[in-house]
Protein backbone atom coordinates (compact mmCIF):
# COMPACT_ATOMS: atom_id res chain seq x y z
CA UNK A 1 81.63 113.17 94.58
CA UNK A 2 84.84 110.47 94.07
CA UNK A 3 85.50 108.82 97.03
CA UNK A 4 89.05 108.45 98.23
CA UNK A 5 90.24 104.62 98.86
CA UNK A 6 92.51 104.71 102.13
CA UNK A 7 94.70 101.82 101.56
CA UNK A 8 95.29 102.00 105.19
CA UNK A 9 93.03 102.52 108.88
CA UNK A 10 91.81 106.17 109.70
CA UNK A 11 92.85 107.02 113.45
CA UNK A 12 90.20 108.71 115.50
CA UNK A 13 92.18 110.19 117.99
CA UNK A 14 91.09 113.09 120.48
CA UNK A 15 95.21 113.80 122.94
CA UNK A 16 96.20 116.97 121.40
CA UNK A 17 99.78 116.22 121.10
CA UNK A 18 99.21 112.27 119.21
CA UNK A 19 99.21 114.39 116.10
CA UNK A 20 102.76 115.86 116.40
CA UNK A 21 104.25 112.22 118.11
CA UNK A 22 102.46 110.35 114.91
CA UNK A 23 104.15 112.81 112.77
CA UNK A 24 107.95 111.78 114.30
CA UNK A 25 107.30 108.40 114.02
CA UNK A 26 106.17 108.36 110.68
CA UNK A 27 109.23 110.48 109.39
CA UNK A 28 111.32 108.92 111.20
CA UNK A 29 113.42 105.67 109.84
CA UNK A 30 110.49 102.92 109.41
CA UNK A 31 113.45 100.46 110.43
CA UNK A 32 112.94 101.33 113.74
CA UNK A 33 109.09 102.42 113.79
CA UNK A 34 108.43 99.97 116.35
CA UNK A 35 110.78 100.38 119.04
CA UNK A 36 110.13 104.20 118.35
CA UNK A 37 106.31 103.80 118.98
CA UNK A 38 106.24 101.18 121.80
CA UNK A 39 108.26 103.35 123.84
CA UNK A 40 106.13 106.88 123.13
CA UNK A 41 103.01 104.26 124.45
CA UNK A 42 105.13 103.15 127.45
CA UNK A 43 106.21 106.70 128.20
CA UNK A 44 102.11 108.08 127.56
CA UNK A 45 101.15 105.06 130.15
CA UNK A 46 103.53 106.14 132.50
CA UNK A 47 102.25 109.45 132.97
CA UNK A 48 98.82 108.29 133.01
CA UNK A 49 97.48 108.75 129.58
CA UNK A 50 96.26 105.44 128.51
CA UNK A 51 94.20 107.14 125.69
CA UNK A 52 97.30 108.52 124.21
CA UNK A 53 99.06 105.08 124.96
CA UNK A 54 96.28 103.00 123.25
CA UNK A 55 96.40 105.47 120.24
CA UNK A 56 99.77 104.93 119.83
CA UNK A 57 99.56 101.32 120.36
CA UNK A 58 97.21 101.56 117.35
CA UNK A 59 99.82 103.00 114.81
CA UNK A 60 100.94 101.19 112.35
CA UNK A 61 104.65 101.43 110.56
CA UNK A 62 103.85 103.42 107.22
CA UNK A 63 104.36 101.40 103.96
CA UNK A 64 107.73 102.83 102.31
CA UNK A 65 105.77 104.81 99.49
CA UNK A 66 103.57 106.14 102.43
CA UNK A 67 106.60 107.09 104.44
CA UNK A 68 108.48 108.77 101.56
CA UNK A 69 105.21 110.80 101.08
CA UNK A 70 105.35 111.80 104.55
CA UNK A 71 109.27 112.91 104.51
CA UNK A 72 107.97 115.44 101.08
CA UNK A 73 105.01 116.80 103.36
CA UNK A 74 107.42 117.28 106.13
CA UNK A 75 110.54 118.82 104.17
CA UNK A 76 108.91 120.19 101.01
CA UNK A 77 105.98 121.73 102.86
CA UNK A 78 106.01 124.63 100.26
CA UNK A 79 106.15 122.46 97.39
CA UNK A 80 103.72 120.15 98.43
CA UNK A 81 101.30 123.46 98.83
CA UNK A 82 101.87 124.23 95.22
CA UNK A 83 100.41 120.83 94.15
CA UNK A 84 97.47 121.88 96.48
CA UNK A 85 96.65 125.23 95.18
CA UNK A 86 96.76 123.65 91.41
CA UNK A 87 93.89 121.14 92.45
CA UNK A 88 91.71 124.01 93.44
CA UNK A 89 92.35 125.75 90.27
CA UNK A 90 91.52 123.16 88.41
CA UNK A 91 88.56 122.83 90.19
CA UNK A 92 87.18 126.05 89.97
CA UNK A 93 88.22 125.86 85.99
CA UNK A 94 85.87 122.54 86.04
CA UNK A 95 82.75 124.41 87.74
CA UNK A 96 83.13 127.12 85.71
CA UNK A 97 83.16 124.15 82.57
CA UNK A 98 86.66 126.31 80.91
CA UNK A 99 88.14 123.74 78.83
CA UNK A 100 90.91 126.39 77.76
CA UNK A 101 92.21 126.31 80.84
CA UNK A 102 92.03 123.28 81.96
CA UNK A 103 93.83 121.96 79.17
CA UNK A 104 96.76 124.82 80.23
CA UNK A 105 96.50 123.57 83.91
CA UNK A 106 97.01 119.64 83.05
CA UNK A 107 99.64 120.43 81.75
CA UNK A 108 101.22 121.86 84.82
CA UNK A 109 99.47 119.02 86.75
CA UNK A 110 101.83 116.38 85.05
CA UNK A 111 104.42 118.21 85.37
CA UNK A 112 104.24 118.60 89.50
CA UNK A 113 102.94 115.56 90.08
CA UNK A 114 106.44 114.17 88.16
CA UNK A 115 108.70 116.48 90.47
CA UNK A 116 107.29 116.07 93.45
CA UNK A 117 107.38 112.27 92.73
CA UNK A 118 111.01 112.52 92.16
CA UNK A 119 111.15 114.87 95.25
CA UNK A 120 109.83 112.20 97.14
CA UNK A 121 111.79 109.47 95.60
CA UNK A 122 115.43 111.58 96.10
CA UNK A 123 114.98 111.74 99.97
CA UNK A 124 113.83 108.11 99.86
CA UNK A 125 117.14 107.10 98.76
CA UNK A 126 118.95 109.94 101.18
CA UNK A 127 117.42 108.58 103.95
CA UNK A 128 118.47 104.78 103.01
CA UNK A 129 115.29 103.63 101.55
CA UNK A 130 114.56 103.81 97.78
CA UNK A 131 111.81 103.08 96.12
CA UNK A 132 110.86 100.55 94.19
CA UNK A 133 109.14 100.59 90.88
CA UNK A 134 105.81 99.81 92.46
CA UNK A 135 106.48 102.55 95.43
CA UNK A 136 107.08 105.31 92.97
CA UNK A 137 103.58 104.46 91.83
CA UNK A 138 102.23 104.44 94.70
CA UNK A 139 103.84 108.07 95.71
CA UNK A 140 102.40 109.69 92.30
CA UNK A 141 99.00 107.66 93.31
CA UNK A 142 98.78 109.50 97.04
CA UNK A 143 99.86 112.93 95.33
CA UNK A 144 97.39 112.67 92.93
CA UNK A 145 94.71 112.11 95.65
CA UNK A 146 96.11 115.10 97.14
CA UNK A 147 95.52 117.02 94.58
CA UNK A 148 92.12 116.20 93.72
CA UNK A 149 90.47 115.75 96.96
CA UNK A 150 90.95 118.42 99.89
CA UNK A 151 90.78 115.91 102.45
CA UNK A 152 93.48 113.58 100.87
CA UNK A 153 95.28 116.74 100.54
CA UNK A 154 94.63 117.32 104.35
CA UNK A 155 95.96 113.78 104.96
CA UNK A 156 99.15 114.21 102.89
CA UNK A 157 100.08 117.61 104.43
CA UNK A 158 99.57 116.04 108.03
CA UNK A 159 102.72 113.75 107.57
CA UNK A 160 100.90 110.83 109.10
CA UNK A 161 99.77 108.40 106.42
CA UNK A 162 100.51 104.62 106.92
CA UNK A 163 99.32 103.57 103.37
CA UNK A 164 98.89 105.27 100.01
CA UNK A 165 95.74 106.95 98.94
CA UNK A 166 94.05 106.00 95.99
CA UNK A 167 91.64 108.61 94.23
CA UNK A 168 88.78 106.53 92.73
CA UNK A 169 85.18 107.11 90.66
CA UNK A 170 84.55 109.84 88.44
CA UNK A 171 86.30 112.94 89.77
CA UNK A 172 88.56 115.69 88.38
CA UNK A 173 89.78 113.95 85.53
CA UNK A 174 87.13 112.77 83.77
CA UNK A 175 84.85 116.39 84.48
CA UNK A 176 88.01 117.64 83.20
CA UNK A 177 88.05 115.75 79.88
CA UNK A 178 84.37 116.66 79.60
CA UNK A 179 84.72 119.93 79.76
CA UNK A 180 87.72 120.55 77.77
CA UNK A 181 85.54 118.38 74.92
CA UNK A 182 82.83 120.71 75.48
CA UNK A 183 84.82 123.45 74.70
CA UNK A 184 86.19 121.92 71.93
CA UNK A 185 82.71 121.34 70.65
CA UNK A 186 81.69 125.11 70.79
CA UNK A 187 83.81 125.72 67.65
CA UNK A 188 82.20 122.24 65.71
CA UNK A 189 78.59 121.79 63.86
CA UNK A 190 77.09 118.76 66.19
CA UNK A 191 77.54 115.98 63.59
CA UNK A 192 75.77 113.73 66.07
CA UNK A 193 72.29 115.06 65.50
CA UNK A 194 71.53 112.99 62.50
CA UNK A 195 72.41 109.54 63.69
CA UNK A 196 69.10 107.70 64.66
CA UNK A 197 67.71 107.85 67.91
CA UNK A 198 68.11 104.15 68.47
CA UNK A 199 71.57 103.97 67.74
CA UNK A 200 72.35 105.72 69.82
CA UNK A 201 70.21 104.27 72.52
CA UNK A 202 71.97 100.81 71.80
CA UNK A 203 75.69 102.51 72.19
CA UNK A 204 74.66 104.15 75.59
CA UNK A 205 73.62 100.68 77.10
CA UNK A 206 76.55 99.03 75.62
CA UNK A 207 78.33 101.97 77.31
CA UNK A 208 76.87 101.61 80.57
CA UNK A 209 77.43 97.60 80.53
CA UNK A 210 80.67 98.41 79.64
CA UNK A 211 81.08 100.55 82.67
CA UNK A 212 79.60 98.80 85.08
CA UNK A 213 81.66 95.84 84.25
CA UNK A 214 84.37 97.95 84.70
CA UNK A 215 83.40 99.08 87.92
CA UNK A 216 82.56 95.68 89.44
CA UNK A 217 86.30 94.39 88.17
CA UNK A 218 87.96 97.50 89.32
CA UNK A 219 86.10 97.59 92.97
CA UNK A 220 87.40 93.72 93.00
CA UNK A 221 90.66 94.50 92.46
CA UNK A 222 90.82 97.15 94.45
CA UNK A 223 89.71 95.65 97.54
CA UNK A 224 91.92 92.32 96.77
CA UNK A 225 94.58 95.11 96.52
CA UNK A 226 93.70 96.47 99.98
CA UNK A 227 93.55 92.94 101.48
CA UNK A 228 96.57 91.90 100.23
CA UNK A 229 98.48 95.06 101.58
CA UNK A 230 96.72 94.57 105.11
CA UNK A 231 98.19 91.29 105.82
CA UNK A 232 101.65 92.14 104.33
CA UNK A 233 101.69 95.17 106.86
CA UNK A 234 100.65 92.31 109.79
CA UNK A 235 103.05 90.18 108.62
CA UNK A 236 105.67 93.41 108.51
CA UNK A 237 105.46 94.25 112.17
CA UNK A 238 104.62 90.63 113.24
CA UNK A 239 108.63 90.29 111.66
CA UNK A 240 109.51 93.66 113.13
CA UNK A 241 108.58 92.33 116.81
CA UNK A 242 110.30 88.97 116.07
CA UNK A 243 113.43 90.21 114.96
CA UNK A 244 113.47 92.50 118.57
CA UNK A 245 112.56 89.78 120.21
CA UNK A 246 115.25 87.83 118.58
CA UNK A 247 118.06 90.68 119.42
CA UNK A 248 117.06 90.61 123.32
CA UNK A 249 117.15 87.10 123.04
CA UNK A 250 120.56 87.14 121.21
CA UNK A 251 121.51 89.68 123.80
CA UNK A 252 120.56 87.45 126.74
CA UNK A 253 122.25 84.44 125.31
CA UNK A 254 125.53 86.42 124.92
CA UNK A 255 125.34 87.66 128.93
CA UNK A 256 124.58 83.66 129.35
CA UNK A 257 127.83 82.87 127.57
CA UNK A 258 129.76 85.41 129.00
CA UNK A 259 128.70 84.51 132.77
CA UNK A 260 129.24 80.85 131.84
CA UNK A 261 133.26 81.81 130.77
CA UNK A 262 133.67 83.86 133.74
CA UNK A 263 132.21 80.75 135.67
CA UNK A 264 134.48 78.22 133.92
CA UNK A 265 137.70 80.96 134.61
CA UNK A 266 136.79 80.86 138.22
CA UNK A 267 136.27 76.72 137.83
CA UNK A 268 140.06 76.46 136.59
CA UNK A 269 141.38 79.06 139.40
CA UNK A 270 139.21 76.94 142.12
CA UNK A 271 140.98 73.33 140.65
CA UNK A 272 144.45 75.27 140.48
CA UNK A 273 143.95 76.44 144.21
CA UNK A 274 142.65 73.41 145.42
CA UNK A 275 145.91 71.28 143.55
CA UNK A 276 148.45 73.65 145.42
CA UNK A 277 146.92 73.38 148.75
CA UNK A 278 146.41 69.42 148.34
CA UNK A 279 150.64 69.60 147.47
CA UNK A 280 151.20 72.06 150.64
CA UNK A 281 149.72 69.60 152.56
CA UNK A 282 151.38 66.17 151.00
CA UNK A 283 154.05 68.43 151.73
CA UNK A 284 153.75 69.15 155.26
CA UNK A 285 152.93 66.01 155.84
CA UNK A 286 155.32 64.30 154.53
CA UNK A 287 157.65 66.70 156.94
CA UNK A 288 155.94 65.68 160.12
CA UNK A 289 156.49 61.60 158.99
CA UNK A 290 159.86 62.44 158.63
CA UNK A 291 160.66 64.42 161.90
CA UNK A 292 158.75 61.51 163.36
CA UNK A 293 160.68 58.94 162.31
CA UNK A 294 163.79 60.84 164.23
């Protein structure tokens, strides 16, 4: 069985209601995911649920090709359940080895997997975020996960990924190819059967060197990939915290300033008070000389 490469950290998480809080934060604008989620972990601590607040705590801000897969699963649910029920046909077509229809159902597997790509792409934009080249990818990458695993598909419908998915090994594609080859085969005379035995001994291990070349490089990659994405996602909230630190800060300095006018204001009205009383006095003093000097 293909194994599904989460690009992000699975949660483990018993409160019954983290589920539908994870889901609001991760739909919600990822420009304030932070703010958003430290405050659902202050409110859960309040009330006494450190589990819940610790959870929370825990959540990261979803990637933007992540997030725009979480506004489809959210607002397309029905869509998104199309894409689903095409990845068990095409399942069942592979057990059952029919090539004939597999080849009809990749067909409508491109097709979906563009739409809802674009699906996902259109409320990116509408909700002030659009994707980049390398996002789009990363959408159609998730969706295609969806489709050919049931429990990426169970992740994409939940509306809570942080991180892409990555379908990896041999899974429905390549038994697809296979069996739409075998199929195609049925109709041929086996023109293989006359090549020697050895020769085709040497191509298999060439093949399988090949592969597991291929493997090695691609499991490199891969987890290069992962690293790489880890640390930018630190390095994302680690700016995220900064710039709210940096706003109360800003915030602080401008009460600072504001106290500091008022404070110079009442400076000037003291002086001003202080230069009238000093001339009522030179005043009245100059009065009583005067009447004493009669």
């Amino acid at each position: 069985m293909a194994d599904i490469a989460h690009l992000g950290e699975p949660w483990h998480v018993e409160p019954v209601n983290f589920e539908q809080i994870a889901r609001d934060l991760c739909t919600a604008d990822p420009a304030g995911f932070v703010a958003a989620r430290d405050r659902e972990a202050a409110e859960a601590k309040q009330r006494g649920d450190d589990d819940l607040a610790a959870a929370l705590k825990k959540l990261r801000k979803p990637t933007t090709a992540a997030w725009a897969v979480n506004l489809l699963a959210a607002r397309e649910p029905a869509a998104l359940s199309t894409l689903l029920d095409l990845g068990e046909r095409l399942r069942s077509a592979q057990r059952e080895l029919r090539g004939d229809d597999i080849r009809g159902l990749a067909g409508e597997r491109t097709e979906i997997l563009r739409d809802l790509t674009d699906r996902a792409a259109a409320l990116a934009g509408e909700h002030g975020h659009p994707l980049t080249p390398t996002g789009r990818q990363q959408v159609e990458q998730t969706l295609t996960a969806a489709l050919s695993d049931p429990a990426a598909g169970h992740e994409v419908q939940s509306a809570t990924l942080t991180k892409p998915l990555e379908y990896s090994g041999f899974g429905l594609d390549e038994l697809a190819v296979a069996a739409m080859r075998r199929t195609a085969q049925r109709t041929e005379k086996p023109r293989r059967a006359a090549e020697p035995l050895a020769e085709l001994r040497e191509e298999l291990r060439r093949s399988d060197a090949q592969l597991g070349e291929a493997a090695d490089a691609l499991e490199a990659a891969e987890r290069a990939q992962r690293e790489a994405e880890d640390r930018c996602e630190e390095l994302r909230d680690e700016i995220d915290e900064l710039r709210e630190q940096l706003a109360q800060r800003r915030g602080a300095l401008e009460h600072a300033e504001d106290e500091q006018r008022e404070l110079r204001r009442s400076a000037k009205a003291a002086r001003q008070r202080r230069e009238r009383a000093q001339r009522d006095r030179d005043a009245v003093a100059e009065r009583l000389r005067n009447a004493e000097a009669r």
